[in-house]
N, C-alpha and C. Protein backbone atom coordinates (compact mmCIF):
# COMPACT_ATOMS: atom_id res chain seq x y z
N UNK A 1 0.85 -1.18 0.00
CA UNK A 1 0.00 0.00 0.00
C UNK A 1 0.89 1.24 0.00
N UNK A 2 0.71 2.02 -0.97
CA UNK A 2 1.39 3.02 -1.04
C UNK A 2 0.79 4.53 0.05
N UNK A 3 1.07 4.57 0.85
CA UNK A 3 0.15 6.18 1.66
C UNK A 3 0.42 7.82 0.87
N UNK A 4 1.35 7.71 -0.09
CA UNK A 4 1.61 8.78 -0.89
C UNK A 4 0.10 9.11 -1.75
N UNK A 5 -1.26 8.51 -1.65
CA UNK A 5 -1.92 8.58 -3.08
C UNK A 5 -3.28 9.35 -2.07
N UNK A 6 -3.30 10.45 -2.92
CA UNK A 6 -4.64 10.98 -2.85
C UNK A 6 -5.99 9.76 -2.88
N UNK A 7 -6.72 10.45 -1.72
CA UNK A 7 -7.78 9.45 -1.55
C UNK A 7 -8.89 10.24 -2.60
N UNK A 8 -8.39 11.35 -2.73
CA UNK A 8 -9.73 12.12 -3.83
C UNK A 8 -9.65 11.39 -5.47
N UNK A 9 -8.14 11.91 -5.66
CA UNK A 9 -7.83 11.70 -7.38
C UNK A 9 -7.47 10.70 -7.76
N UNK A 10 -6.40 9.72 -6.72
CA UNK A 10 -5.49 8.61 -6.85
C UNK A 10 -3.98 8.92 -7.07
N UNK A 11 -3.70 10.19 -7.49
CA UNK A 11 -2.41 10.52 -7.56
C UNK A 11 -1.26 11.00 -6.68
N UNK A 12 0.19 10.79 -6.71
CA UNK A 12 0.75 11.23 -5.80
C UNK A 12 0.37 12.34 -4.70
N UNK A 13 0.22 12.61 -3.84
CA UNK A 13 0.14 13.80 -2.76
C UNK A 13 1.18 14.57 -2.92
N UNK A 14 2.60 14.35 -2.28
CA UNK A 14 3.20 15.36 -2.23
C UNK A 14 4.73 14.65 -2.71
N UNK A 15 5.80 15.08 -3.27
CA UNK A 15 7.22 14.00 -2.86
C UNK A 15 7.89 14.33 -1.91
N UNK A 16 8.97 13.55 -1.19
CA UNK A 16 9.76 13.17 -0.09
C UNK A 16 10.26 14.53 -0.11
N UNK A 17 10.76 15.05 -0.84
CA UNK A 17 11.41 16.71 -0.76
C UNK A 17 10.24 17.64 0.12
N UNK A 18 9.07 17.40 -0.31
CA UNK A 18 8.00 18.76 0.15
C UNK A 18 7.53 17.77 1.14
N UNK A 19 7.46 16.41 1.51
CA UNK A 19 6.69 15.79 2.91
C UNK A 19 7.33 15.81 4.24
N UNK A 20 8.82 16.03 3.85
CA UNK A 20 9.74 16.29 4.70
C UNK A 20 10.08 17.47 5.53
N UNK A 21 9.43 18.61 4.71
CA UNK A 21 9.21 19.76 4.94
C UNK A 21 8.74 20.37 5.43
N UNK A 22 7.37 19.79 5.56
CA UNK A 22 5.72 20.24 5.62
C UNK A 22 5.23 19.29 6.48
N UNK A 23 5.06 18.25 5.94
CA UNK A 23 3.91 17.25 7.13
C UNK A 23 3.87 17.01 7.83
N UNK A 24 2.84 17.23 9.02
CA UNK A 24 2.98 16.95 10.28
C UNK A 24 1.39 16.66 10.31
N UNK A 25 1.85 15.10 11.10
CA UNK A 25 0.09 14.87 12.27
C UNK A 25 -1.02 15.56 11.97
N UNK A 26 -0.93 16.54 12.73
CA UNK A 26 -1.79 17.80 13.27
C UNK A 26 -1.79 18.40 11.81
N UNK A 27 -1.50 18.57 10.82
CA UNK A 27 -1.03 19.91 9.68
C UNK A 27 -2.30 19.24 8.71
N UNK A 28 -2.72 20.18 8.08
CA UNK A 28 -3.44 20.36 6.99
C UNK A 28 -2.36 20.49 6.04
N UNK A 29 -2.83 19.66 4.58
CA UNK A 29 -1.38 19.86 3.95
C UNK A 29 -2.80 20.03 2.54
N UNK A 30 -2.07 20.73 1.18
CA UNK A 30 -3.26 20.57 0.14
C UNK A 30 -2.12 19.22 -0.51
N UNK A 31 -3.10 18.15 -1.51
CA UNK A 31 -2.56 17.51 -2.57
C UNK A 31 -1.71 18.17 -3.81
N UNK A 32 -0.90 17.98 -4.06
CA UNK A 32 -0.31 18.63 -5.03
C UNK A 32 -0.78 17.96 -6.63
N UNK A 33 -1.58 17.21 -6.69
CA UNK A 33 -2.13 17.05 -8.08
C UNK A 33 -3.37 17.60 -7.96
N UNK A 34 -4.09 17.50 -6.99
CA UNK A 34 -5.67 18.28 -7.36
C UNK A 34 -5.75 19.00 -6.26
N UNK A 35 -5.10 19.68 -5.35
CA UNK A 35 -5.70 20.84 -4.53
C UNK A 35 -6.35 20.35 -3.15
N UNK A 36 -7.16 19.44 -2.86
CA UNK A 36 -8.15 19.07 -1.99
C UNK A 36 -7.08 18.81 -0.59
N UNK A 37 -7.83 19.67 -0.11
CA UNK A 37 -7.04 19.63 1.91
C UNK A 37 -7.26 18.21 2.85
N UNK A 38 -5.92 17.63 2.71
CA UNK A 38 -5.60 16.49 3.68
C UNK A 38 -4.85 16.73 4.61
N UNK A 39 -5.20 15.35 5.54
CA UNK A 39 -4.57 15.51 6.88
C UNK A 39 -4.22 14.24 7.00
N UNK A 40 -3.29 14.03 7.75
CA UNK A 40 -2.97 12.34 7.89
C UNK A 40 -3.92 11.65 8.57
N UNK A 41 -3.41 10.33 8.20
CA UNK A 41 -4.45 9.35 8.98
C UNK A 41 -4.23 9.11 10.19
N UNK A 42 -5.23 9.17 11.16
CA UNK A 42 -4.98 8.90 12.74
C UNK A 42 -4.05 7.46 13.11
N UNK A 43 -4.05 6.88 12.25
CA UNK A 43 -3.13 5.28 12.11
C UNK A 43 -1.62 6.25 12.46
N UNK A 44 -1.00 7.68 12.15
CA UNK A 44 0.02 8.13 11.56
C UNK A 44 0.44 8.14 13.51
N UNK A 45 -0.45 7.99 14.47
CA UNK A 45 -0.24 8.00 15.78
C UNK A 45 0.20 7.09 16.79
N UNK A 46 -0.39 5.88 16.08
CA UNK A 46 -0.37 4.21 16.51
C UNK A 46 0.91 4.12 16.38
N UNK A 47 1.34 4.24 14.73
CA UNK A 47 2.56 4.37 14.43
C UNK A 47 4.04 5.07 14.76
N UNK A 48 3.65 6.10 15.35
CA UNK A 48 4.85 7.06 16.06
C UNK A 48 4.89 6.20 17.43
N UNK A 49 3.70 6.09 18.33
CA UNK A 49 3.89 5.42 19.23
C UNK A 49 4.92 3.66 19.43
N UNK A 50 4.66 3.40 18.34
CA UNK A 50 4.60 1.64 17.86
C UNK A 50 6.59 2.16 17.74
N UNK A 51 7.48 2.81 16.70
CA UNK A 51 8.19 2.99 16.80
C UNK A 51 9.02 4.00 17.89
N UNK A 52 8.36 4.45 18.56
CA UNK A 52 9.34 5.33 19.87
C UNK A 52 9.49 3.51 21.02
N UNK A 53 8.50 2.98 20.39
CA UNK A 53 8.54 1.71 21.80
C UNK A 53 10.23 0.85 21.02
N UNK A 54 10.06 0.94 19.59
CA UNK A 54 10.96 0.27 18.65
C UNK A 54 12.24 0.69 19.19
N UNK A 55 12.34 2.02 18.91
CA UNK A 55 13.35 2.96 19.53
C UNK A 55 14.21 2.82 21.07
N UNK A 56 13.35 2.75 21.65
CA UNK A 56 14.32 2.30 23.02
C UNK A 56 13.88 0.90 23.36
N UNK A 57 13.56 0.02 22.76
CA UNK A 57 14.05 -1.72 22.56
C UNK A 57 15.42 -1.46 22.38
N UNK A 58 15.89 -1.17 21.25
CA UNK A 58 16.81 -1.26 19.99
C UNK A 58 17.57 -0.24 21.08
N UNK A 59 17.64 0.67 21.63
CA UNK A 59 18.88 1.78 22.09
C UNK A 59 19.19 1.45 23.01
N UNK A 60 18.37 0.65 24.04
CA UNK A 60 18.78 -0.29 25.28
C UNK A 60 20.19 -0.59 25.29
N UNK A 61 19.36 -1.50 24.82
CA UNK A 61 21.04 -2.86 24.79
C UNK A 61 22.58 -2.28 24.31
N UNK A 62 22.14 -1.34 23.04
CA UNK A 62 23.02 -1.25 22.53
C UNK A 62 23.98 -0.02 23.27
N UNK A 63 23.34 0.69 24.07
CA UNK A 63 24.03 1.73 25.28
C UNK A 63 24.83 0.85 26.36
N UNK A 64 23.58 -0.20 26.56
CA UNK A 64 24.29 -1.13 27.50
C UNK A 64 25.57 -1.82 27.42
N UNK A 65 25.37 -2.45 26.19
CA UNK A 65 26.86 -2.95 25.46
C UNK A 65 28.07 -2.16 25.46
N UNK A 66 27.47 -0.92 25.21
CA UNK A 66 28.90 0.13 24.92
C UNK A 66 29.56 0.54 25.91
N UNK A 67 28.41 0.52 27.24
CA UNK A 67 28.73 0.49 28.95
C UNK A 67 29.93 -0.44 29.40
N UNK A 68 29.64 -1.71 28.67
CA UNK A 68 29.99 -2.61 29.30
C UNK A 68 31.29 -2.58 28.89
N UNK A 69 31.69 -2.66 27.94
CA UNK A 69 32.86 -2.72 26.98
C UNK A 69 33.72 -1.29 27.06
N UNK A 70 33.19 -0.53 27.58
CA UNK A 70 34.06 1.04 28.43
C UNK A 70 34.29 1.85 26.96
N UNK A 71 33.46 2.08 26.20
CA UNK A 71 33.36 2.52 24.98
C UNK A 71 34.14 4.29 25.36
N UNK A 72 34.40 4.99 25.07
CA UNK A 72 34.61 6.25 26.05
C UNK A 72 33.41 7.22 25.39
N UNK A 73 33.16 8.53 26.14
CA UNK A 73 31.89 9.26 26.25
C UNK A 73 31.66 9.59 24.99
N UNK A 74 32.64 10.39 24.51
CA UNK A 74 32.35 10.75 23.06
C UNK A 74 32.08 10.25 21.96
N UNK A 75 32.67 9.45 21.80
CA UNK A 75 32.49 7.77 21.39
C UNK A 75 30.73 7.55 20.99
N UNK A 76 30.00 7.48 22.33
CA UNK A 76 28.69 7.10 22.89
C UNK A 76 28.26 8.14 22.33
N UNK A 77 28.49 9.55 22.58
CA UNK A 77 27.68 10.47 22.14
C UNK A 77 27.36 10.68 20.77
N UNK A 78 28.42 10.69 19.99
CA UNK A 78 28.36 10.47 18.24
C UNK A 78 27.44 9.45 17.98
N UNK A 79 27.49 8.77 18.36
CA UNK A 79 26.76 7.08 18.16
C UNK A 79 25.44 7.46 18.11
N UNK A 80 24.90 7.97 20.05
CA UNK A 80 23.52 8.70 20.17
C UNK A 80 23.07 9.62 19.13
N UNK A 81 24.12 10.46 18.61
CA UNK A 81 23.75 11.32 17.61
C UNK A 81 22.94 10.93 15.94
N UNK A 82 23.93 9.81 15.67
CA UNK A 82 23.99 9.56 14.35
C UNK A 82 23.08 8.38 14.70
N UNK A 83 22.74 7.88 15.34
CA UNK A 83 21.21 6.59 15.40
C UNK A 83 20.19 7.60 15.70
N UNK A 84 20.42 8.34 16.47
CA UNK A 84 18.45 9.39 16.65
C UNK A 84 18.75 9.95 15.25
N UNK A 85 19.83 10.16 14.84
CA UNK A 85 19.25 10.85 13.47
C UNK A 85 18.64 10.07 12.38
N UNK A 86 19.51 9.26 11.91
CA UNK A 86 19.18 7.87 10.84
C UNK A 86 17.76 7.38 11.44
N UNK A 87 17.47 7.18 12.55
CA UNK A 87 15.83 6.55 13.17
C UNK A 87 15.15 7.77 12.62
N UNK A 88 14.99 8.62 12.87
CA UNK A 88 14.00 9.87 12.24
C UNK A 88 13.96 10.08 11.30
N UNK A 89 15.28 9.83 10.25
CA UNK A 89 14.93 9.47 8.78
C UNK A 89 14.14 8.52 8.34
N UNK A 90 14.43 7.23 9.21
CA UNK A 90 13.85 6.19 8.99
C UNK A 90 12.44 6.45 9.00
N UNK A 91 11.78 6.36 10.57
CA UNK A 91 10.54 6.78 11.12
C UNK A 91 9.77 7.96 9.74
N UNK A 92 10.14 8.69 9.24
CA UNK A 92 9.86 9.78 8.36
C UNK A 92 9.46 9.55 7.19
N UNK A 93 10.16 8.81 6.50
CA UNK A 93 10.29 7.76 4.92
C UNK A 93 9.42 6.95 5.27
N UNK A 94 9.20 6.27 6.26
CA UNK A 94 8.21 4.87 6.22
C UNK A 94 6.70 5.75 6.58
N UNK A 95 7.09 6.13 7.05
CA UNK A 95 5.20 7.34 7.04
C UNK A 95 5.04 7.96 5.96
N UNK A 96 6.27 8.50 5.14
CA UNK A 96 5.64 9.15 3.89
C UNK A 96 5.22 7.54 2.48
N UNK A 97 5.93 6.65 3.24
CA UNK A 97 5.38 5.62 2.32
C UNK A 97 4.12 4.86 2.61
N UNK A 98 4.15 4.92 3.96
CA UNK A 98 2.92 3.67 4.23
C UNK A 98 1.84 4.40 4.96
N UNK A 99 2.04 5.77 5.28
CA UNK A 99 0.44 5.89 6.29
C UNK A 99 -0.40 6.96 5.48
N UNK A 100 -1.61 6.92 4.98
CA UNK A 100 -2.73 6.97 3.88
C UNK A 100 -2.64 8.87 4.81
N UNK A 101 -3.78 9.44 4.05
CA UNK A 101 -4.45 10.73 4.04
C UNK A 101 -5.40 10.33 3.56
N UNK A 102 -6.20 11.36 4.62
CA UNK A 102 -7.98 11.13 4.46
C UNK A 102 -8.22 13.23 4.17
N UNK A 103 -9.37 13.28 3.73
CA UNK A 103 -9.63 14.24 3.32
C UNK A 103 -10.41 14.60 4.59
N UNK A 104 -9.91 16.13 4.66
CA UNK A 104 -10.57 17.10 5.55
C UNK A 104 -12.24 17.63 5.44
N UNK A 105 -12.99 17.18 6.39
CA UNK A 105 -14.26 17.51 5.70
C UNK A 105 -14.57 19.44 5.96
N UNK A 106 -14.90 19.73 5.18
CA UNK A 106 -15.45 21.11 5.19
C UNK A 106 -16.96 21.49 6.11
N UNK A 107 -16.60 22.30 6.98
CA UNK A 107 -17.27 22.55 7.88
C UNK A 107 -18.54 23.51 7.23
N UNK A 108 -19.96 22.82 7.07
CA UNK A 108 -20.84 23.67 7.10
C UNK A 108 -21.21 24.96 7.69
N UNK A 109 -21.52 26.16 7.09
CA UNK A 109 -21.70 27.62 8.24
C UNK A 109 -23.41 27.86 7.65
């Protein structure tokens, strides 16, 4: 399942350059092939949650290990640096690939 595709037209939404930029949760974003105001799918929450749990599984051990083995600080800190970064790329790319947009309904006045 691709989550890049307009639920109005079928066509791309936005690319990785402008989703990276722009999208957020909470954000109203327009489709860039037909205009119509989306918002992500509430799934886009399950999912942040589902990987922050991923996130410190995976950073555990591997702090622990580096503990153990007397890795020195700086060492550790680069490490911390360059895995929270690469994970947020990660985490980022897999939402602009897999979690859908639903269309914003327009509020009657």
């Amino acid at each position: 399942m691709n989550g890049n595709i307009c639920p109005k037209c079928g066509n791309p939404v936005m690319p990785y350059s402008r989703f990276i930029r722009e999208a957020e949760p909470y954000k109203i974003s327009a489709c860039g092939s037909c205009g119509v105001k989306l918002k992500r799918s509430p799934k886009v929450y399950t999912y942040l949650l589902i990987m922050i749990i991923v996130l410190a599984g995976l950073t555990i051990p591997l702090f622990l290990g580096m503990m153990v083995i007397n890795v020195a600080h700086w060492i550790m800190w680069m490490v911390a640096i360059l895995w929270l970064a690469s994970w947020v790329v990660l985490v980022n790319y897999l939402a602009w690939r897999y979690i859908g947009w639903v269309v914003v309904e327009q509020k009657k006045t």
